[in-house]
Protein backbone atom coordinates (compact mmCIF):
# COMPACT_ATOMS: atom_id res chain seq x y z
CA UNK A 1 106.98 -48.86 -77.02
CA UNK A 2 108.15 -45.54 -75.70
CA UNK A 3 106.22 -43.19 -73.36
CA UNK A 4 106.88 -40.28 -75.00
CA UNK A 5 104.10 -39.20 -77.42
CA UNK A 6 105.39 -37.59 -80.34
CA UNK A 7 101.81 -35.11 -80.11
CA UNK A 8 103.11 -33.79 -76.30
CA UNK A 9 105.96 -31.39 -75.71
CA UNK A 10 108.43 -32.76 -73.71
CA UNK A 11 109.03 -29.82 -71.99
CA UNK A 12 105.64 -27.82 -71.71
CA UNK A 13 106.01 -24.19 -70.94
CA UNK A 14 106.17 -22.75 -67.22
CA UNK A 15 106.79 -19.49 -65.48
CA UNK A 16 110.26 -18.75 -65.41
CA UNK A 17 111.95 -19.53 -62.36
CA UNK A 18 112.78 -15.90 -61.65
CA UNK A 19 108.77 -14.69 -60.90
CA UNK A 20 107.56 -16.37 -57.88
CA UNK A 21 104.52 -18.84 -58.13
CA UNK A 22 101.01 -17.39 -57.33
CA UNK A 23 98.40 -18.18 -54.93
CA UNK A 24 95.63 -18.94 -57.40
CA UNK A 25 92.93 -17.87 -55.03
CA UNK A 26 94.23 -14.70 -54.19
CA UNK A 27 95.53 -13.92 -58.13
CA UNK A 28 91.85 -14.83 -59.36
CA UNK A 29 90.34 -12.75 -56.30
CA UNK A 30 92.82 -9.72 -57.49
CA UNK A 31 91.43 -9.86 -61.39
CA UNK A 32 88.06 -10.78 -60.28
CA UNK A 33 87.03 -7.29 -59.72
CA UNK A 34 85.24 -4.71 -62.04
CA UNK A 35 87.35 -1.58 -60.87
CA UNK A 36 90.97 -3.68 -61.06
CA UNK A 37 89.75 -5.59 -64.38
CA UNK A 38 89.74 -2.57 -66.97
CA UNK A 39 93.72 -1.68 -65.76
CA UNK A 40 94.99 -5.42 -66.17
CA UNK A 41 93.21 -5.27 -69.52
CA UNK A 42 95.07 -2.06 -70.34
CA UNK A 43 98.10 -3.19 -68.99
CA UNK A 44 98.41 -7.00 -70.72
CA UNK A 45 99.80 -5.19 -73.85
CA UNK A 46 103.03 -4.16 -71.91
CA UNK A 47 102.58 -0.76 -70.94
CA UNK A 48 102.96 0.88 -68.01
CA UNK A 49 100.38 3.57 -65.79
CA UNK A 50 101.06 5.60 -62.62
CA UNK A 51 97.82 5.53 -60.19
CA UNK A 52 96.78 8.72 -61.53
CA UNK A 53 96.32 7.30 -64.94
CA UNK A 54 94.78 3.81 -63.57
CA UNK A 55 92.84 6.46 -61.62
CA UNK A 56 91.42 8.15 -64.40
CA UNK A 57 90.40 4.83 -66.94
CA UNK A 58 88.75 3.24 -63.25
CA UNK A 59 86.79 6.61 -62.69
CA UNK A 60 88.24 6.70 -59.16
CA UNK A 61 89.93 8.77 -56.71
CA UNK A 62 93.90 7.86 -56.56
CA UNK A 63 93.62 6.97 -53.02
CA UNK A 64 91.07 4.61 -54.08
CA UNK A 65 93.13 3.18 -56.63
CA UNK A 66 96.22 3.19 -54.71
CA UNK A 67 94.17 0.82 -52.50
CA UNK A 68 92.60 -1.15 -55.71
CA UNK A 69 96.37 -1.56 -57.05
CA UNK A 70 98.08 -2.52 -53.57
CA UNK A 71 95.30 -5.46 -53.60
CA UNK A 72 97.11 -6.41 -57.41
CA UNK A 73 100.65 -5.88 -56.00
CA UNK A 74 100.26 -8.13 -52.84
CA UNK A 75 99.12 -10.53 -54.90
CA UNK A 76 101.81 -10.98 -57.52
CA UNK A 77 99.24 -10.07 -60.69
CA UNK A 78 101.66 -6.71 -61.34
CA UNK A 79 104.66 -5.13 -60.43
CA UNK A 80 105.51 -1.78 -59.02
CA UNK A 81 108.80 0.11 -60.20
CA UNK A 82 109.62 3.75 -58.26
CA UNK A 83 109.86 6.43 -60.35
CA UNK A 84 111.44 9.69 -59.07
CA UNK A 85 108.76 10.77 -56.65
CA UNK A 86 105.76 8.58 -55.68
CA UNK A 87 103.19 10.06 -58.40
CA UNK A 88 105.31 8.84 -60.72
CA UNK A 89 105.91 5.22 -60.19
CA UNK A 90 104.68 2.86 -62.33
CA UNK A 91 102.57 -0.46 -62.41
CA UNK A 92 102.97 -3.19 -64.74
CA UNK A 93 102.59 -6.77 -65.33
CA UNK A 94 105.82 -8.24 -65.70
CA UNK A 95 107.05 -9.21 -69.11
CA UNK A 96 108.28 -12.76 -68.42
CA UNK A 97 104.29 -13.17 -67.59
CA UNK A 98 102.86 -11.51 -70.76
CA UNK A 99 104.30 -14.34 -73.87
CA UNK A 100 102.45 -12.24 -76.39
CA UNK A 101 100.62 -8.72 -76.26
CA UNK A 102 97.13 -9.38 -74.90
CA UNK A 103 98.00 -12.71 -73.38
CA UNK A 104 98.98 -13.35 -69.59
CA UNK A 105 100.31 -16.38 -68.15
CA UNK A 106 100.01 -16.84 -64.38
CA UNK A 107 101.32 -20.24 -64.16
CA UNK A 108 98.07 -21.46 -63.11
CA UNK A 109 96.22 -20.02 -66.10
CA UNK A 110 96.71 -18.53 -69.24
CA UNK A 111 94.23 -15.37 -70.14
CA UNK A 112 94.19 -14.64 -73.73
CA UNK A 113 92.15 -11.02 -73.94
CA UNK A 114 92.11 -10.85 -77.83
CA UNK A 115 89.69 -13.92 -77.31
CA UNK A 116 87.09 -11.70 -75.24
């Protein structure tokens, strides 16, 4: 008898070694937050916004959301690519965490927004 089930993958699915693993408490305190919420929802389809943009779907000032997205950035929910002055740099999650438009897989859990 073998201990391999033919039902399980024998290799089930994990974050690529190339994105670092994530503190669960601090990822779930990140997206746990009804200003931060409405941009990762926005941004699980693989587009990018500047703060000015997160700014204006949050209803905050940008130095507010500056603040909202730096919580996000330190921990490891998105990712933050310079564009050529500061206004213009983007946010994102990162693609190798988003295996289908609306869904995001942290590694610890997998959010599927076309279920909510």
């Amino acid at each position: 008898m073998s201990d391999s089930s033919p039902n399980l993958p024998t290799n089930p699915p994990a974050v690529p070694a190339s994105l670092p693993k994530l503190d669960p408490v601090s990822a779930l305190f990140a997206l746990g937050s009804s200003v931060r919420w409405p941009i990762i929802q926005l941004l699980a389809d693989g587009r990018e916004m500047t703060i000015t943009e997160c700014a204006a779907v949050a209803g905050r000032t940008r130095e507010n959301m500056g603040k909202q997205m730096l919580v996000l950035l330190a921990a490891g929910v998105v990712e933050f690519r310079l564009g050529e002055d500061r206004r213009q740099s983007l946010y994102s999650i990162p693609a190798a965490r988003r295996p289908a438009s609306g869904v995001i897989d942290y590694g610890f859990c997998k959010i599927d927004l076309k279920l909510l």
